[in-house]
Protein backbone atom coordinates (compact mmCIF):
# COMPACT_ATOMS: atom_id res chain seq x y z
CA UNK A 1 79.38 86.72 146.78
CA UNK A 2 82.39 86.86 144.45
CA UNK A 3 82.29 90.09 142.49
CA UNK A 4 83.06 90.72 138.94
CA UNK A 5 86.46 92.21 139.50
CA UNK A 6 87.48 88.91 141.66
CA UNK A 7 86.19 86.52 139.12
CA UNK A 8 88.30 88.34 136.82
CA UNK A 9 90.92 88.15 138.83
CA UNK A 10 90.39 84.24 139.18
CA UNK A 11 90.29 83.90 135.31
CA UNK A 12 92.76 85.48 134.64
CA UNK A 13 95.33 83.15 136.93
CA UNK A 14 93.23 80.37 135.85
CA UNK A 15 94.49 81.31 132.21
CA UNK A 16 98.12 81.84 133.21
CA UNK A 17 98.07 78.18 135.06
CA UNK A 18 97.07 76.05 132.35
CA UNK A 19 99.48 78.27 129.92
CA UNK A 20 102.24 77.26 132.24
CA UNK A 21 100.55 73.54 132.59
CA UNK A 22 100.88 73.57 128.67
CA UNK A 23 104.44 75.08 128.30
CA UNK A 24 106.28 71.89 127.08
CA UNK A 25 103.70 71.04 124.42
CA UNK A 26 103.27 75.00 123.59
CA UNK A 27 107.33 75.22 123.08
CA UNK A 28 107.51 72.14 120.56
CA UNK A 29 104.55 74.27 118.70
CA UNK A 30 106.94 77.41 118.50
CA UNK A 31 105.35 79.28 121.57
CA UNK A 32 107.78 80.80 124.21
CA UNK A 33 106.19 81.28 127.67
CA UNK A 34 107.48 83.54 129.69
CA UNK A 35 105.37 84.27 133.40
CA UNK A 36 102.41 85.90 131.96
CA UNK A 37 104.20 86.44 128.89
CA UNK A 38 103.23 84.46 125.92
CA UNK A 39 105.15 84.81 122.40
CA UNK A 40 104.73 82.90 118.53
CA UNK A 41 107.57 83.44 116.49
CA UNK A 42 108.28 82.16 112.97
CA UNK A 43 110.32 83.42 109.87
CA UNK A 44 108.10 85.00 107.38
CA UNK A 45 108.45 85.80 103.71
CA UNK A 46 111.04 88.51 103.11
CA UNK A 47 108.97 90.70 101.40
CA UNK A 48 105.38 92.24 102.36
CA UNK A 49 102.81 93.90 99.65
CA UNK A 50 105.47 94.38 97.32
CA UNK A 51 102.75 96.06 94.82
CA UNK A 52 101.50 98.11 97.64
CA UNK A 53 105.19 98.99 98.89
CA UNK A 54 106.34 100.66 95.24
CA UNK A 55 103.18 102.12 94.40
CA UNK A 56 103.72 106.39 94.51
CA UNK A 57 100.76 106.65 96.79
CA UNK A 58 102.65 104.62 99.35
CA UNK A 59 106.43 106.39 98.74
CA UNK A 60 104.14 109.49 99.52
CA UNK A 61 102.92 108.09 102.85
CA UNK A 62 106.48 107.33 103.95
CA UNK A 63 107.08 111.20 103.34
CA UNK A 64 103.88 111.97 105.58
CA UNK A 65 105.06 109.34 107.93
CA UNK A 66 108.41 111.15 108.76
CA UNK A 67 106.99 114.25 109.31
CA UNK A 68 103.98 112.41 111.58
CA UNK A 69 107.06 110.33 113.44
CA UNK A 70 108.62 113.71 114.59
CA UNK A 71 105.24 115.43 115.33
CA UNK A 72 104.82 112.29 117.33
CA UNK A 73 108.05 112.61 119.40
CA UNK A 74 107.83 115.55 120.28
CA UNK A 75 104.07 115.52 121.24
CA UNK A 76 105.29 112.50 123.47
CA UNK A 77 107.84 114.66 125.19
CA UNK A 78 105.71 117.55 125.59
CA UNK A 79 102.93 115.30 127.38
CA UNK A 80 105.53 113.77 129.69
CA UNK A 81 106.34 117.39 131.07
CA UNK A 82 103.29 118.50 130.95
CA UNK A 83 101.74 116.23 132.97
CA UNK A 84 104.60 116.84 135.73
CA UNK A 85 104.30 120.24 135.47
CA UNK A 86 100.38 120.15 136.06
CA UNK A 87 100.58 117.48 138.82
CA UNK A 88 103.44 119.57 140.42
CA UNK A 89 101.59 123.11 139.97
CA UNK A 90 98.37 122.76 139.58
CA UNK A 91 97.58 119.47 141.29
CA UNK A 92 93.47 119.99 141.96
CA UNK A 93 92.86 121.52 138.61
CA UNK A 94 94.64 119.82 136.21
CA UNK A 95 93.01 117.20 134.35
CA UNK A 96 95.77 115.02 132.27
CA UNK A 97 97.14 112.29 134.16
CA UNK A 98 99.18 109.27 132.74
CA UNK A 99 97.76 106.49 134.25
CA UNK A 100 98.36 102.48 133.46
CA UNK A 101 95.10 100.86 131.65
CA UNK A 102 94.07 98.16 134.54
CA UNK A 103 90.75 96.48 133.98
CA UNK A 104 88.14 96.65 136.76
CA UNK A 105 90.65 98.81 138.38
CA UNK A 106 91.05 102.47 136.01
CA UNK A 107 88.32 100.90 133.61
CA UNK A 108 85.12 99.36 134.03
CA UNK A 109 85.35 94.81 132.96
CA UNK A 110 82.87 95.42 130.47
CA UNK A 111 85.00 97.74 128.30
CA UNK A 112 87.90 94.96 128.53
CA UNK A 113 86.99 93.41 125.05
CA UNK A 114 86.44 96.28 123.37
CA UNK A 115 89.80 97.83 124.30
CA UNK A 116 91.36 94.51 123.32
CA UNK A 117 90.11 94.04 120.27
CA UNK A 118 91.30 97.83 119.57
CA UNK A 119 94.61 96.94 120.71
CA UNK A 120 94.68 94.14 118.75
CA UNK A 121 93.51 95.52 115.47
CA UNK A 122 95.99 98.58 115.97
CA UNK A 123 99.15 96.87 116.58
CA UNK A 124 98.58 94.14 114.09
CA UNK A 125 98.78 97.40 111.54
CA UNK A 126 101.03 98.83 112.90
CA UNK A 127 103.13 96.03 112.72
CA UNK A 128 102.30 95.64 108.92
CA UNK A 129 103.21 99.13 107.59
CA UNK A 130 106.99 98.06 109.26
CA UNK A 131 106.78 95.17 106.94
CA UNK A 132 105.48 97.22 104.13
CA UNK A 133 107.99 99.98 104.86
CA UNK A 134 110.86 97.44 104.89
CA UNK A 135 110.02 96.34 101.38
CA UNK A 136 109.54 99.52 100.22
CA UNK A 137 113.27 100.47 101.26
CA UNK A 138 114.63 96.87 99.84
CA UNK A 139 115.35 95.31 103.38
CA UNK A 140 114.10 92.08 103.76
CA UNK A 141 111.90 90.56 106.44
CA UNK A 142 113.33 88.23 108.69
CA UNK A 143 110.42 87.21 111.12
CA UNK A 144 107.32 88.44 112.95
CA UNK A 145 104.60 86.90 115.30
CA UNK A 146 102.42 87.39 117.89
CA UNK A 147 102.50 88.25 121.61
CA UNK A 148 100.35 88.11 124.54
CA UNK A 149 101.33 90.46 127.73
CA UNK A 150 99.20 89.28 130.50
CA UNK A 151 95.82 90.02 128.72
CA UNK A 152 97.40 92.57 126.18
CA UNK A 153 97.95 91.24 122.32
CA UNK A 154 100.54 92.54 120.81
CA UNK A 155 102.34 91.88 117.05
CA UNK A 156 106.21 91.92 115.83
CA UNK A 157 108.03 92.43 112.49
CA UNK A 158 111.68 92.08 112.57
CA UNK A 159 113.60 93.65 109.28
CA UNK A 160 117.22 92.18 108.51
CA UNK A 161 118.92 94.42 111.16
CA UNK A 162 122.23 93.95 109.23
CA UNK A 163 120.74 95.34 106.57
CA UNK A 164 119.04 98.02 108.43
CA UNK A 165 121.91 99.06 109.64
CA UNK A 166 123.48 99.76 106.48
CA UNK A 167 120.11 101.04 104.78
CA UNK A 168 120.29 104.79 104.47
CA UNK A 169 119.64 107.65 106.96
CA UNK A 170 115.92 108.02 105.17
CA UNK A 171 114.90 104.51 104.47
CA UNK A 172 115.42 103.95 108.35
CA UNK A 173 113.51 107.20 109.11
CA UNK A 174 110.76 105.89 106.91
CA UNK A 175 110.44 102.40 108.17
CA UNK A 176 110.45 103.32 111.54
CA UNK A 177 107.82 106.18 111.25
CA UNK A 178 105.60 104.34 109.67
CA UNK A 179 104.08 102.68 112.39
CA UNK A 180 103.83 105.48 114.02
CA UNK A 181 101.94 107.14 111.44
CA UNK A 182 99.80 104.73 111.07
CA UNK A 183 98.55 104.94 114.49
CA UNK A 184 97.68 108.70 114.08
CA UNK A 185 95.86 108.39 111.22
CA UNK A 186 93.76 105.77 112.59
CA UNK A 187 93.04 108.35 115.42
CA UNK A 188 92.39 110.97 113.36
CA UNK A 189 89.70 108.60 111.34
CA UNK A 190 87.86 107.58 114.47
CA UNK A 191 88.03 111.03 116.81
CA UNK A 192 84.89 112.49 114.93
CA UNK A 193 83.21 109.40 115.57
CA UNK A 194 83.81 108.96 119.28
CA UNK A 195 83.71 113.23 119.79
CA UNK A 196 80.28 113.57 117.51
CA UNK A 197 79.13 109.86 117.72
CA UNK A 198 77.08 109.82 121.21
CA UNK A 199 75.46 113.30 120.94
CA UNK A 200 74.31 112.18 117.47
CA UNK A 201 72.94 109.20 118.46
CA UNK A 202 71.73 110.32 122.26
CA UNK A 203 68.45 109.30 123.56
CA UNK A 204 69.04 111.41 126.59
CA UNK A 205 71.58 111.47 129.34
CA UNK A 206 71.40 108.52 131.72
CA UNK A 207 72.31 108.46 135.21
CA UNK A 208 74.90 106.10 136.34
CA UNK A 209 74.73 107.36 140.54
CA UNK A 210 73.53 109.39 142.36
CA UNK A 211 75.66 111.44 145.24
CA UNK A 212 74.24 111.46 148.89
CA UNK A 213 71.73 113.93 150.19
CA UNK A 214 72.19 115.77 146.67
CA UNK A 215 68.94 117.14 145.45
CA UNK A 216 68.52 113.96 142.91
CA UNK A 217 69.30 111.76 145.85
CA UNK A 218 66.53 113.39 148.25
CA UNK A 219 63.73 113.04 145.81
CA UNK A 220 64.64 109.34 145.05
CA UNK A 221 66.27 109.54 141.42
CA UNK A 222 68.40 106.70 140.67
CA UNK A 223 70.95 104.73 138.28
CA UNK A 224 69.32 103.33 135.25
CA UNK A 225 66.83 106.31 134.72
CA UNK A 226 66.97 108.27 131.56
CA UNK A 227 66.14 112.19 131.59
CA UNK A 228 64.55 112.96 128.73
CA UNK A 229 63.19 116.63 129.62
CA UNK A 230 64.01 119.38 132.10
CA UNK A 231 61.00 121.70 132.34
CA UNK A 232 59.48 120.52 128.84
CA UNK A 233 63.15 121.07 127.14
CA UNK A 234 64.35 117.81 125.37
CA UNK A 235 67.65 117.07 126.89
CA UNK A 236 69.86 114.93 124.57
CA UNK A 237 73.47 116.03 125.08
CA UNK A 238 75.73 117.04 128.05
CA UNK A 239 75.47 120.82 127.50
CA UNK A 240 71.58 120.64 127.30
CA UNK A 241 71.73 119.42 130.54
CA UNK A 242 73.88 122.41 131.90
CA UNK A 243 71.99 124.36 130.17
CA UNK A 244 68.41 123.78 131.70
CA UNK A 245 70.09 123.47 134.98
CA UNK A 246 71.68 126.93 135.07
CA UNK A 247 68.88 128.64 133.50
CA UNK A 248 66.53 128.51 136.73
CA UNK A 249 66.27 126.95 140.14
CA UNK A 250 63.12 125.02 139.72
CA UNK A 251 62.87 121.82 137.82
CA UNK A 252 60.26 119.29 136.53
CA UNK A 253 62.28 116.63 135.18
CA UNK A 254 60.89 113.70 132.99
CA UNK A 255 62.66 110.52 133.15
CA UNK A 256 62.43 107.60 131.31
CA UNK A 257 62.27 104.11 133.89
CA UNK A 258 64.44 100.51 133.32
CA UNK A 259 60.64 99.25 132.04
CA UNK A 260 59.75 101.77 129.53
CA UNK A 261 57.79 103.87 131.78
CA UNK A 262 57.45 108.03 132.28
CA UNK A 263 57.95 109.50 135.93
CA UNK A 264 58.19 112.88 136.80
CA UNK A 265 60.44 114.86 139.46
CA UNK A 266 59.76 118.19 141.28
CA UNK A 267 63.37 119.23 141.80
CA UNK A 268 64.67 122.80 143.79
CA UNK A 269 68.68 123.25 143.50
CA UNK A 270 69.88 126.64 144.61
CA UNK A 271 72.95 125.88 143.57
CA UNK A 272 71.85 124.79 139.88
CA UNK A 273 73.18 121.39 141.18
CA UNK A 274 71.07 118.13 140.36
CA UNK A 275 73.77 115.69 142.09
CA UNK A 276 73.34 112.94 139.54
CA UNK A 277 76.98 111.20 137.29
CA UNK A 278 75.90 110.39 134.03
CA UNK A 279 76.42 109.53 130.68
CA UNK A 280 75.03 109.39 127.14
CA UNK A 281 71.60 107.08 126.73
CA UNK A 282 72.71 105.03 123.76
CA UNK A 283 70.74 102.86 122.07
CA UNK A 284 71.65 99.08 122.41
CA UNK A 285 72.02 98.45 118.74
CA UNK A 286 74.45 101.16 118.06
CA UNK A 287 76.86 101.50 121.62
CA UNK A 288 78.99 98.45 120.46
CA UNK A 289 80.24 100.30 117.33
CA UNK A 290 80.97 103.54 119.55
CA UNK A 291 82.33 102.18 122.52
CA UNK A 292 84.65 100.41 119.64
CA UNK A 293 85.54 103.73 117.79
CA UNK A 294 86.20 104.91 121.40
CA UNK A 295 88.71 102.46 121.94
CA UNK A 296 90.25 103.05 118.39
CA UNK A 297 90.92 106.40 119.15
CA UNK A 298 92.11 106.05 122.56
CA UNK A 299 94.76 103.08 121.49
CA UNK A 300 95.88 104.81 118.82
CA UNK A 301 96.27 108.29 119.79
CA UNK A 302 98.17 106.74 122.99
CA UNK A 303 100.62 104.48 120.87
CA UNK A 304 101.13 107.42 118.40
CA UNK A 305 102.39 109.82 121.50
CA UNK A 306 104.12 106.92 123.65
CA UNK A 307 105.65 105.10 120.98
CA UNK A 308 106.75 108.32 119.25
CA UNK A 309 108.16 109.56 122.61
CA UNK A 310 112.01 109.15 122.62
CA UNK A 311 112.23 106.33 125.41
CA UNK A 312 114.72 103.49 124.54
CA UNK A 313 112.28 100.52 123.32
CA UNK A 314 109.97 102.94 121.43
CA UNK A 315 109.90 103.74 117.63
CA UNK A 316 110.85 107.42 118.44
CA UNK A 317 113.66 106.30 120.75
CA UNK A 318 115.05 104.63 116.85
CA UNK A 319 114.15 108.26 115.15
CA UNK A 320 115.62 110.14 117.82
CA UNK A 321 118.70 108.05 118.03
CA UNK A 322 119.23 107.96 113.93
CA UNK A 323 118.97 112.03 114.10
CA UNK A 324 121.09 112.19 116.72
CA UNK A 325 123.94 109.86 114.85
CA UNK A 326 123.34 111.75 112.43
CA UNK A 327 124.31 114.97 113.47
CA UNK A 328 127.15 113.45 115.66
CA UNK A 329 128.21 109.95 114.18
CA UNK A 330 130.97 109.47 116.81
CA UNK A 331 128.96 110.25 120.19
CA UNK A 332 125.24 110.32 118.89
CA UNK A 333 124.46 106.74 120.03
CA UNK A 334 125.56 107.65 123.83
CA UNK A 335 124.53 110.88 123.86
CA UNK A 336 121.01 109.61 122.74
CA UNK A 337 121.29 106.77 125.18
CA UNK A 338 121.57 109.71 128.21
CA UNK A 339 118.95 112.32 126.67
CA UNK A 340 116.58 108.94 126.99
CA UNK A 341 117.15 107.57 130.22
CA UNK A 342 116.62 110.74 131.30
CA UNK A 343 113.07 111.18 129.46
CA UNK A 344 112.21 107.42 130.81
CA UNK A 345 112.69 108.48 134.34
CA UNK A 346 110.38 111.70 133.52
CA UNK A 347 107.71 109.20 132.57
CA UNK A 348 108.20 107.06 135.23
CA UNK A 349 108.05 110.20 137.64
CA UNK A 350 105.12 111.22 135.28
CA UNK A 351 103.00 107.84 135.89
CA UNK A 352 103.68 107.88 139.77
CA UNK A 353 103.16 111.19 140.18
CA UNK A 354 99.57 110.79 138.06
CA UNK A 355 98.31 107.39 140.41
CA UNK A 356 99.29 108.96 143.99
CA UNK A 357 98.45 112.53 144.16
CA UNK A 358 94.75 112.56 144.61
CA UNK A 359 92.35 113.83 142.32
């Protein structure tokens, strides 16, 4: 039986075959295929929101948006090396890793379209406050459009580069930031929601596995079931659950069944340990909305610190190479391009160190 992962797997070629099947008639349409890279690109009107762009509430986000752009870079760096220094250190404690997003593989299929449509959403906005910036500065648009990187959207602005080139040390500081700020402010909006959302909206704490020959395991508990009490205590959140487990050795758990129905479970752990994974009960009607802010917080928050981190193709790489020029206009632009290559093979090291040691 093919599993979910495989089908996947088979779409996903599937996709990339009749893409490449297509490519002639796709190219006369403006599409560029590239393997497993598909990209629309089209000049666009020179100016973006120009109402929005001179308004004082937006020259006062392109101020917040500097300062957010540095905050940015350097919370990029500091992740980099402080991931290394964890992995290196501490490599069975530590608990921040910087591992690549692969679908069945580091996250379950069924969060796939959620994290997409996060993606999507995100970088189309990010994209726009580039535009926005650029008009806001007086440098014209040139062209934007849309990518596709395997399964990954993605969305492009370019500003006149000649023009950018000449703009002022500020303007460029501003239109590159803002994306970047943009980003962090969307995490900031949805972090309460995805920290405070599922203990709000809890039904109890529902176990996804059990391990073997653990307590839970022994007296038949299973995935799907929903513990609703510990010893007549309502259990709705994580702590709860720690709570009523450490407080005694000797449990009568309630559980709520797959059908609707009640069982109870005579439970003895020594050890205070129940042997169950689990996660938040949510009801049906509102986990799409979570999961979502979930997404939006994880997408952003990553592009804020990655794309703020100084590494060559990145928005911070721009910042960090404009400061740099700017305190050394003769050498800046090589003695960025060093300080960089250096920080990308830190990442790199980072991201193999984070997938091979074990956890």
């Amino acid at each position: 039986m093919i599993s979910s992962l495989e089908l996947f797997g088979i779409g996903f070629l599937v996709f990339w075959l009749v893409i490449f099947a297509l490519k002639k008639k796709l190219e006369t349409r403006g599409f560029k295929v590239y393997p497993f890279v598909l990209m629309w690109k089209k000049s666009t009107r020179s100016e973006w929101f120009p109402k929005l762009a001179t308004s004082k509430e937006y020259r006062f986000f392109e101020k917040v948006a500097i300062a957010l752009g540095l905050i940015s870079m350097i919370g990029g760096i500091v992740l980099i090396y402080y991931t290394i220094s964890g992995l290196v250190f501490h490599p069975a404690t530590t608990a921040i890793r910087l591992e690549p997003i692969i679908p069945g593989i580091t996250i379950g299929l069924n969060e796939v379209p959620y994290l997409l449509l996060a993606i999507g959403i995100s970088v189309v906005l990010h994209e726009l406050s580039h535009a926005v910036s650029s008009t806001s500065n007086k440098i014209n648009v040139k062209g934007g459009g849309f990518i596709l990187i395997g399964i990954f959207p993605g969305a492009f602005v370019e500003p006149d580069e000649s023009e950018f080139q000449t703009a002022s040390f500020k303007s460029k500081l501003k239109i590159v930031a803002a994306g970047i700020a943009v980003n962090l402010i969307l995490a900031g909006i949805f972090f309460p929601i995805a920290s405070f959302g599922p203990t709000l909206f809890s039904q109890g704490i529902q176990i996804v596995g059990t391990i073997p020959h653990s307590e839970a395991y022994n007296i038949s508990m299973h995935a799907g079931q929903i513990i609703e009490k510990i010893n007549g205590q309502p259990i709705r959140t994580f702590s709860e659950l720690n709570q009523s487990l450490y407080s005694t050795t000797h449990y009568l758990i309630q559980v709520k069944n797959p059908n609707g129905t009640i069982s109870y479970y005579t439970a003895i752990a020594k050890n205070h340990f129940l042997g169950v994974y689990v996660t938040y009960a949510i009801p049906a009607s509102i986990f799409p909305f979570l999961e979502f802010a979930v997404w939006m917080f994880i997408v952003n928050f990553s592009l804020a610190l990655f794309n703020g981190a100084p590494l060559f193709i990145t928005d911070g790489g721009k910042i960090f190479t404009e400061i740099i020029k700017k305190i050394s206009l003769k050498y800046g632009e090589k003695i960025s391009y060093y300080i960089q290559a250096f920080l990308l093979l830190s990442f790199i090291f980072a991201i193999m160190l984070s997938i091979s040691l074990p956890r």
